[in-house]
PDB file of N, CA and C in Angstrom:
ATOM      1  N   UNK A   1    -113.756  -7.885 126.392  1.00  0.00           N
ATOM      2  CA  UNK A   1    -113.265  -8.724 127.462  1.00  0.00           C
ATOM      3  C   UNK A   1    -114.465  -9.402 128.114  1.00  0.00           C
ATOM      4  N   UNK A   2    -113.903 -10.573 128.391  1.00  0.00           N
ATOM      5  CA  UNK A   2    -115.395 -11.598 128.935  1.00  0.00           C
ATOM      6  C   UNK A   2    -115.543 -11.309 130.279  1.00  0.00           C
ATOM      7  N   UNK A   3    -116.457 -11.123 130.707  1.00  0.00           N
ATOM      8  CA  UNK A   3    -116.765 -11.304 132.332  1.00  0.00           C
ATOM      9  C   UNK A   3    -115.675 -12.169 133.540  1.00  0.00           C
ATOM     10  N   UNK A   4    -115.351 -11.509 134.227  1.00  0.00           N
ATOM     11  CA  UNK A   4    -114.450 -12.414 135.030  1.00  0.00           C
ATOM     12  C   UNK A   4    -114.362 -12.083 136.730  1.00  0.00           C
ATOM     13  N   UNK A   5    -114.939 -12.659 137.361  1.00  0.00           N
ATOM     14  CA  UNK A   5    -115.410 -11.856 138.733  1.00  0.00           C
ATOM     15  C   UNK A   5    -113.697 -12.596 139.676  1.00  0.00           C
ATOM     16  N   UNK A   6    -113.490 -11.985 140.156  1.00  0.00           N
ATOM     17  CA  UNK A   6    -112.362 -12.541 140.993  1.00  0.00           C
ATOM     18  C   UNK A   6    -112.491 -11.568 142.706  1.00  0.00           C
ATOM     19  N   UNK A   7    -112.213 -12.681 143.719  1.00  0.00           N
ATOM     20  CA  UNK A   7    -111.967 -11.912 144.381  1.00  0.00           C
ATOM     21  C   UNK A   7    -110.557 -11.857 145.206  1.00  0.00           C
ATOM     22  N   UNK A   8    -110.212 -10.490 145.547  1.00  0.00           N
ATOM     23  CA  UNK A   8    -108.656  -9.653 146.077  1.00  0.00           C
ATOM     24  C   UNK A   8    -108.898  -9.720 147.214  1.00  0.00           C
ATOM     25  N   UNK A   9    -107.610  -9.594 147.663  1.00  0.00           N
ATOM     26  CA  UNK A   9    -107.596  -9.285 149.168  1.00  0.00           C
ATOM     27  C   UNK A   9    -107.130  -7.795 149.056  1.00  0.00           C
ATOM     28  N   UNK A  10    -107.469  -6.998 150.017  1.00  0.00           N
ATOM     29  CA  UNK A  10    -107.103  -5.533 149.964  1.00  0.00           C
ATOM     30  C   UNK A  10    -105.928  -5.614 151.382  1.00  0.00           C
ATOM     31  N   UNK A  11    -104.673  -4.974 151.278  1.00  0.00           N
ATOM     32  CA  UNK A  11    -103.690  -5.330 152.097  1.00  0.00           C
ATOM     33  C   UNK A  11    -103.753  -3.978 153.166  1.00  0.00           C
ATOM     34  N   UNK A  12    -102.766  -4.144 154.256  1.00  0.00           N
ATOM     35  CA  UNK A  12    -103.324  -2.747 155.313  1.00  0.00           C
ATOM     36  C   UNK A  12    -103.267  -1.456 154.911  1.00  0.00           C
ATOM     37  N   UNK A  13    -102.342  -1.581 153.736  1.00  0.00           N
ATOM     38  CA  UNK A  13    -102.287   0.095 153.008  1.00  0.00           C
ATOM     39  C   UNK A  13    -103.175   0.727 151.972  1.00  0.00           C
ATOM     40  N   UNK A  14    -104.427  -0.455 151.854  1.00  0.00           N
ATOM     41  CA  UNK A  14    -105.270  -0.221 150.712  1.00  0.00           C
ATOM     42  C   UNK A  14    -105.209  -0.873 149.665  1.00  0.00           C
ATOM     43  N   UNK A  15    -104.497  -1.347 149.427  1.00  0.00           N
ATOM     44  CA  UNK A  15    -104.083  -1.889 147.686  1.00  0.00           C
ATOM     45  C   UNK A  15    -104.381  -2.736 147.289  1.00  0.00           C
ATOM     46  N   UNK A  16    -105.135  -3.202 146.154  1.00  0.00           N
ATOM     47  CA  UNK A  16    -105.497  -4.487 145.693  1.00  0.00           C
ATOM     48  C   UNK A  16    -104.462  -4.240 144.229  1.00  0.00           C
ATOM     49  N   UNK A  17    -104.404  -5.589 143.747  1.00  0.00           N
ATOM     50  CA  UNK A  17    -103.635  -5.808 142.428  1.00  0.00           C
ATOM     51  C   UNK A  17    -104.773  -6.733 141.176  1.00  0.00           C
ATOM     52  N   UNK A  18    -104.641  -5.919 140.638  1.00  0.00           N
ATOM     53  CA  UNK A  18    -105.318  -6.367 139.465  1.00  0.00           C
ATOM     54  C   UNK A  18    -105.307  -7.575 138.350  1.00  0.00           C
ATOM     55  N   UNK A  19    -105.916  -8.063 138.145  1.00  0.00           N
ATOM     56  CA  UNK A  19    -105.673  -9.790 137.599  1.00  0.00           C
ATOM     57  C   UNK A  19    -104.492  -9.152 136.461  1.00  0.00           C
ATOM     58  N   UNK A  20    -103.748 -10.278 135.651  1.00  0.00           N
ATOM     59  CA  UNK A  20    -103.094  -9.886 135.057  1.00  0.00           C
ATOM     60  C   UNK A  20    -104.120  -9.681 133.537  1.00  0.00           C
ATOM     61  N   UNK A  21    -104.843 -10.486 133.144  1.00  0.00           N
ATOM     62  CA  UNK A  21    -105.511 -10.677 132.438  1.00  0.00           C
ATOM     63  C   UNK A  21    -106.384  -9.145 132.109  1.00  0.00           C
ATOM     64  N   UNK A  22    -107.012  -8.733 133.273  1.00  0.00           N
ATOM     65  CA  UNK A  22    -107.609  -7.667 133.100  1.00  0.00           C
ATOM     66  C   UNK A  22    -106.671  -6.546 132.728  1.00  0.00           C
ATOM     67  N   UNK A  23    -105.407  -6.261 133.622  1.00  0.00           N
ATOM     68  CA  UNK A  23    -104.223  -5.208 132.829  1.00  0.00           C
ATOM     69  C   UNK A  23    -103.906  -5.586 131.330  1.00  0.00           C
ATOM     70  N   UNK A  24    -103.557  -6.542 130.784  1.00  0.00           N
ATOM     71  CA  UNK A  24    -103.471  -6.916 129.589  1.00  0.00           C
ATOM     72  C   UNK A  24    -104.595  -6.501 128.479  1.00  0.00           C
ATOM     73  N   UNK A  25    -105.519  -6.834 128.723  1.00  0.00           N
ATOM     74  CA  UNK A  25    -106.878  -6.054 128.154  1.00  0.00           C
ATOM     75  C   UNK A  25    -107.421  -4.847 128.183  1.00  0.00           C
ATOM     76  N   UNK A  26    -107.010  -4.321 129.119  1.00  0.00           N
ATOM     77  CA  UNK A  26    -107.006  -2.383 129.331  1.00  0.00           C
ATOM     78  C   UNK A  26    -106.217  -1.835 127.952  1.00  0.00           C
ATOM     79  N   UNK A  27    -105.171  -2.323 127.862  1.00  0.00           N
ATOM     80  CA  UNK A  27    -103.716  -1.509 127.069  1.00  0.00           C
ATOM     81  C   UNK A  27    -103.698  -0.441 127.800  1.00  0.00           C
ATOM     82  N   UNK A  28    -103.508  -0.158 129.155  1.00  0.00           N
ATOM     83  CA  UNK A  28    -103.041   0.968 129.378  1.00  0.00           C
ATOM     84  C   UNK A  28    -102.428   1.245 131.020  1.00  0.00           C
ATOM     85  N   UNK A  29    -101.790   1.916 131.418  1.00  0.00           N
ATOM     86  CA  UNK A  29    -101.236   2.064 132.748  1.00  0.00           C
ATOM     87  C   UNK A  29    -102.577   2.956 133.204  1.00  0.00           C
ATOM     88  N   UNK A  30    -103.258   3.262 133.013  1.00  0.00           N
ATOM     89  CA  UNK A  30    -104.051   4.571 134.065  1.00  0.00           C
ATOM     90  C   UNK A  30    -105.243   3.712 134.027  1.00  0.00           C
ATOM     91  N   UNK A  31    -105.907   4.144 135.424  1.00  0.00           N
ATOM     92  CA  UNK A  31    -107.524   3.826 135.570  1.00  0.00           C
ATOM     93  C   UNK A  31    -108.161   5.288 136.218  1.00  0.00           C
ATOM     94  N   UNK A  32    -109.629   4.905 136.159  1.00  0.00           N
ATOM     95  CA  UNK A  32    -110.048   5.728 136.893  1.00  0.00           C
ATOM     96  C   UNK A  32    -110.682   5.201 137.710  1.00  0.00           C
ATOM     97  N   UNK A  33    -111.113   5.636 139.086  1.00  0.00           N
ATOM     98  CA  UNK A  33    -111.674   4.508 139.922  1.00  0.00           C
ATOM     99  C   UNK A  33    -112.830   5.861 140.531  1.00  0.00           C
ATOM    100  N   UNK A  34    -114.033   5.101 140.545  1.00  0.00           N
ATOM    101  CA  UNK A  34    -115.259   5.870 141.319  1.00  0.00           C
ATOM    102  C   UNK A  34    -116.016   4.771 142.358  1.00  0.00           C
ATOM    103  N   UNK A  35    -116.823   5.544 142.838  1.00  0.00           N
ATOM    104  CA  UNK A  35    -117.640   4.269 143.613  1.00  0.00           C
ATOM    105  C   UNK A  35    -119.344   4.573 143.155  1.00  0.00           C
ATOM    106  N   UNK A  36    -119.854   3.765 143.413  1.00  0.00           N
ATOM    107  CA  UNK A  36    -121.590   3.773 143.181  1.00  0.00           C
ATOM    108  C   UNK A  36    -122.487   3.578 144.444  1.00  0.00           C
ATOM    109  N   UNK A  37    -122.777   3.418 145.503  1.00  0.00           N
ATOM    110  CA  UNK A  37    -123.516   2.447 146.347  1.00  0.00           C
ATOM    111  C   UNK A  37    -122.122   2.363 146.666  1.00  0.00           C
ATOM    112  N   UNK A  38    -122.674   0.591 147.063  1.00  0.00           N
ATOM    113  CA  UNK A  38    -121.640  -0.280 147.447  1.00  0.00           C
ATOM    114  C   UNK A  38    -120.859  -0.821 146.203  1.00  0.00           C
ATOM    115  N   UNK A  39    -120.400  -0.151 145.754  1.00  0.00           N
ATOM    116  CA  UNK A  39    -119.684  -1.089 143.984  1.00  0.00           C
ATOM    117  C   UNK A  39    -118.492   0.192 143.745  1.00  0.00           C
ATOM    118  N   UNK A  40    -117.445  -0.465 143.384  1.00  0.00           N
ATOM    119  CA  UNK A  40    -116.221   0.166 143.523  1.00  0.00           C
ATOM    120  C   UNK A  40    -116.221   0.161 141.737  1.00  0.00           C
ATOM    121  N   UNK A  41    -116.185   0.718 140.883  1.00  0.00           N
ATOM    122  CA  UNK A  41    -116.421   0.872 139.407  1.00  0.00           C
ATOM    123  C   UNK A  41    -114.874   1.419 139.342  1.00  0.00           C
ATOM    124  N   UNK A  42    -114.324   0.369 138.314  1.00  0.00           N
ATOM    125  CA  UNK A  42    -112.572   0.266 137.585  1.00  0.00           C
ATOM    126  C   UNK A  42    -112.608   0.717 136.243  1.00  0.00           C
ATOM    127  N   UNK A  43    -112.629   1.959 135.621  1.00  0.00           N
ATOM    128  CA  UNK A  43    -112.165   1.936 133.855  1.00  0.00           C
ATOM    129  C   UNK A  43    -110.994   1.789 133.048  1.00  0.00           C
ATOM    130  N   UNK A  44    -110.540   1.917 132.271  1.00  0.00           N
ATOM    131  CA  UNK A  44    -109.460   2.057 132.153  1.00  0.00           C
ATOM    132  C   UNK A  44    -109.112   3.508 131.251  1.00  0.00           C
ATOM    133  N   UNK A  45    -108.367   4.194 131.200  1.00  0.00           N
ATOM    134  CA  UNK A  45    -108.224   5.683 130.964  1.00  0.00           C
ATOM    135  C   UNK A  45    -107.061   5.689 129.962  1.00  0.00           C
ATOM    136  N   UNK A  46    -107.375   6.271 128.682  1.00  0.00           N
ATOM    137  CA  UNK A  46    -106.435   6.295 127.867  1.00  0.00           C
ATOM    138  C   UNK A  46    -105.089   7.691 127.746  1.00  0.00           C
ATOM    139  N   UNK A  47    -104.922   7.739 129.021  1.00  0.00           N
ATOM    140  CA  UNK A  47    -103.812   9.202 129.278  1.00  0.00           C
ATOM    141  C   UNK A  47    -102.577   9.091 129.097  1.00  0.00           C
ATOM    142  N   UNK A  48    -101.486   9.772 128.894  1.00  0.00           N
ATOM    143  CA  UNK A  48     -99.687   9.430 129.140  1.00  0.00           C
ATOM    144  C   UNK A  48    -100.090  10.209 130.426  1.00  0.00           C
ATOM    145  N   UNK A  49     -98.969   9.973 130.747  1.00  0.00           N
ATOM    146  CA  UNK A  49     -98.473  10.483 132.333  1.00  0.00           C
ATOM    147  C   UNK A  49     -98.208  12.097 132.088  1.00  0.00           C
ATOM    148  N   UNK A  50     -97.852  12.673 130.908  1.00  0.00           N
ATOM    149  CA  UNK A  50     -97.944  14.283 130.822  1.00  0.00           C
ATOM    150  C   UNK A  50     -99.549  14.689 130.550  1.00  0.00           C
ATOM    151  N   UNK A  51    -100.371  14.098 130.346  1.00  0.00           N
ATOM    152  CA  UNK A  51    -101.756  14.647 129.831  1.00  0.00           C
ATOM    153  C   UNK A  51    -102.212  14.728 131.394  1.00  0.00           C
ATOM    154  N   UNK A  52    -102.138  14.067 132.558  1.00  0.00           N
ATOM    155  CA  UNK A  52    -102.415  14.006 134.107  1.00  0.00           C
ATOM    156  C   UNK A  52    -102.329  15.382 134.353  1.00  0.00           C
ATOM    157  N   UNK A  53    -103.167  16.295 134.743  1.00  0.00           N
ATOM    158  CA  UNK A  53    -102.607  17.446 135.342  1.00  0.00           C
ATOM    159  C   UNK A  53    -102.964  17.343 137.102  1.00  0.00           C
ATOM    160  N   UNK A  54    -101.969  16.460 137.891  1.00  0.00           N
ATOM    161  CA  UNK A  54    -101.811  16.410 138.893  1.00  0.00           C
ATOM    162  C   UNK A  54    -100.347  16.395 139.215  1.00  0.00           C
ATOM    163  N   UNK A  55     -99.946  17.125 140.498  1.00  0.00           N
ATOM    164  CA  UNK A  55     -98.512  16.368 140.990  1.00  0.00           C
ATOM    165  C   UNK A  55     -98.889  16.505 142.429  1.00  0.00           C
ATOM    166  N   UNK A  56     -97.343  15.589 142.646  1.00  0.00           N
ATOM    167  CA  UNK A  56     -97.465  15.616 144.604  1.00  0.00           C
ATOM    168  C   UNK A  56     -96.504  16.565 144.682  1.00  0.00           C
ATOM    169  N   UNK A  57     -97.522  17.654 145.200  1.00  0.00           N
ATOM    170  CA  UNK A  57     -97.218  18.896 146.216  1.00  0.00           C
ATOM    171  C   UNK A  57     -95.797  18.271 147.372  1.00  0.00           C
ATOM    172  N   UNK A  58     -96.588  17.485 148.501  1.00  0.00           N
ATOM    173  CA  UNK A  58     -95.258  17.064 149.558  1.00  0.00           C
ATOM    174  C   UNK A  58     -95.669  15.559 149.536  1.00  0.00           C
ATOM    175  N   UNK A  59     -94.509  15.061 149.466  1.00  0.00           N
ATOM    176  CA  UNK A  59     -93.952  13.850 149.417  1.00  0.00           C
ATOM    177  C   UNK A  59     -93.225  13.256 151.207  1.00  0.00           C
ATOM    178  N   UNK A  60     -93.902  13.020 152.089  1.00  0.00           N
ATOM    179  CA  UNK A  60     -93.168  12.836 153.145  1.00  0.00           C
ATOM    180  C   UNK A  60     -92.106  11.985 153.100  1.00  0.00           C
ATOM    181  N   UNK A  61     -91.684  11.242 152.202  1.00  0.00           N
ATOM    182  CA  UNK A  61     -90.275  10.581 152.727  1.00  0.00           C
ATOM    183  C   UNK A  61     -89.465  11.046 151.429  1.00  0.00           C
ATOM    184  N   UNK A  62     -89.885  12.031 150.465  1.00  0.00           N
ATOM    185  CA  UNK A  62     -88.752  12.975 149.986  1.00  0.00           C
ATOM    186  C   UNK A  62     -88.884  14.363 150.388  1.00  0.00           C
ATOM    187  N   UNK A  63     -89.792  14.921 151.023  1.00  0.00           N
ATOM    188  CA  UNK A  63     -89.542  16.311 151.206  1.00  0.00           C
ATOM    189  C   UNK A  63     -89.425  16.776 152.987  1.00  0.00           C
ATOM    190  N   UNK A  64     -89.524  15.323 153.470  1.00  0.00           N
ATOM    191  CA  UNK A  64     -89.291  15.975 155.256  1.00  0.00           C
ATOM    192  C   UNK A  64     -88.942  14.677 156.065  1.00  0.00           C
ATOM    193  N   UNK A  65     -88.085  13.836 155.353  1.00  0.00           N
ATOM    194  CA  UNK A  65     -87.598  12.921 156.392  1.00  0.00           C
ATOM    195  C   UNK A  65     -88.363  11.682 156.475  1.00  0.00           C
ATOM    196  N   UNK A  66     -89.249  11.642 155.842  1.00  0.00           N
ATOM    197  CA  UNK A  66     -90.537  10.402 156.384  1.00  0.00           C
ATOM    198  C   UNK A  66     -91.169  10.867 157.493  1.00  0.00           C
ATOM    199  N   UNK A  67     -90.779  12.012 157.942  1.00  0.00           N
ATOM    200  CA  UNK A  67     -92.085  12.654 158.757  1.00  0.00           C
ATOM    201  C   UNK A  67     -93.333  13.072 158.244  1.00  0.00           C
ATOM    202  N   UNK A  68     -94.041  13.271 158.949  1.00  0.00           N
ATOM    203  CA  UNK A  68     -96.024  13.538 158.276  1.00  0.00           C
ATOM    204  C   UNK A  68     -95.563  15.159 158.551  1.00  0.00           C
ATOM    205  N   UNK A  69     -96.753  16.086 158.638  1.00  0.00           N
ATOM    206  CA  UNK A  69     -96.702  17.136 158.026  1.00  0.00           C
ATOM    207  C   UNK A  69     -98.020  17.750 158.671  1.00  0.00           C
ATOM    208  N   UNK A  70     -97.892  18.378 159.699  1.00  0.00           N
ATOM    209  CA  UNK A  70     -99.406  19.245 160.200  1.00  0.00           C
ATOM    210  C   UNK A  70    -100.144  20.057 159.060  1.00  0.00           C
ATOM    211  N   UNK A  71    -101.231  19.659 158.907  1.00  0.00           N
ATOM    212  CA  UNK A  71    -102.417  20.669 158.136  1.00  0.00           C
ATOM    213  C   UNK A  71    -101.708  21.920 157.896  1.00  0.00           C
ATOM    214  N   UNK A  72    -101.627  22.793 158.863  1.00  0.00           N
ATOM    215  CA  UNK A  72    -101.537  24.562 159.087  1.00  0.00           C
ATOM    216  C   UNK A  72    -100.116  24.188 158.493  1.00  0.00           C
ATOM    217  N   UNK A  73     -98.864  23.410 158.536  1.00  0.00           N
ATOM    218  CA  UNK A  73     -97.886  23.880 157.925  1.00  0.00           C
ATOM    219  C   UNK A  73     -98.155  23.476 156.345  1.00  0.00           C
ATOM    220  N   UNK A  74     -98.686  22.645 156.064  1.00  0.00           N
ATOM    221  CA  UNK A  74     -99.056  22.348 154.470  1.00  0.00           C
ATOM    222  C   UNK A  74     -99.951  23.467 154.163  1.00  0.00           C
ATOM    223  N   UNK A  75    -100.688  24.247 154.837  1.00  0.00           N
ATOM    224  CA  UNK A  75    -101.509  25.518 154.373  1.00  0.00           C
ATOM    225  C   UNK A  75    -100.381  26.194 153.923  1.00  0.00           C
ATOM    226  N   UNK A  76     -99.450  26.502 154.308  1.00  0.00           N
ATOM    227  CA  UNK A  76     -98.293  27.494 154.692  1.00  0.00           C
ATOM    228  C   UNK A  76     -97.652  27.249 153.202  1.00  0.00           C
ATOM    229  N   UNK A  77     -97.410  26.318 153.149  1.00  0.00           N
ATOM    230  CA  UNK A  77     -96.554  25.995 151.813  1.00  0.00           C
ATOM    231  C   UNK A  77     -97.509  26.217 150.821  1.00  0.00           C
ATOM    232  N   UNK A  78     -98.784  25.518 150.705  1.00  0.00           N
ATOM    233  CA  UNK A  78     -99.717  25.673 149.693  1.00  0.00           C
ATOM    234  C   UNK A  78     -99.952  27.454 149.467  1.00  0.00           C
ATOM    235  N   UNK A  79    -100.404  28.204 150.269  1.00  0.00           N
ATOM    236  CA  UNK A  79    -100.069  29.535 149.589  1.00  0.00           C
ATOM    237  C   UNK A  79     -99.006  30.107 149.475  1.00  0.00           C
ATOM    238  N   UNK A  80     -97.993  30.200 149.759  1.00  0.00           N
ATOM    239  CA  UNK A  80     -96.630  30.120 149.019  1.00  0.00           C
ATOM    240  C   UNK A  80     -96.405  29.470 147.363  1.00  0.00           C
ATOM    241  N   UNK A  81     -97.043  28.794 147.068  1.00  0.00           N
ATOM    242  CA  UNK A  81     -96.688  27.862 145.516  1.00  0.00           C
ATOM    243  C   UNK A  81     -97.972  28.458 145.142  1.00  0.00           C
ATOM    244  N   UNK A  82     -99.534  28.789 145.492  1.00  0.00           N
ATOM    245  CA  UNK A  82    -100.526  30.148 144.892  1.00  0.00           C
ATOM    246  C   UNK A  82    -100.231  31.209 144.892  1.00  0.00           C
ATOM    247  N   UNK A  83     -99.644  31.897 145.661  1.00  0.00           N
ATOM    248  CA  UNK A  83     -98.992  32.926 145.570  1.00  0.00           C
ATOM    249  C   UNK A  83     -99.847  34.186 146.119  1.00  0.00           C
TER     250      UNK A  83
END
């Protein structure tokens, strides 16, 4: 892929969207994102969505209403699911 500098706007929730051009040239849904300095470094990651070994623990607008969630009660649950 040829060099292609573009610049995003990042919106109030964080998010920038990626040229289409550059998703097209990845072949893939996953990235990995690190930082350096000042330089935000984009790869692209060749995973399915079962090879991820992450999940969301609590989900605030499926597991409590769209309410947030105090620290000490997410402790609470988190050793409960360690056991």
């Amino acid at each position: 892929m040829k060099s292609i500098q573009k610049i995003q706007k990042v919106t109030e929730r964080g998010q920038i969207t990626l040229p289409i051009e550059w998703r097209r040239a990845m072949k893939t849904k996953y990235i990995s994102i690190d930082s350096k300095g000042d330089s935000i470094i984009i790869n692209p990651v060749s995973y399915t969505k079962k090879d991820i070994d992450e999940y969301t623990v609590f989900d605030a607008i499926r597991d409590n209403s769209r309410k947030g969630l105090r620290a000490s009660e997410l402790q609470k649950i988190l050793k409960k699911i360690d056991g």
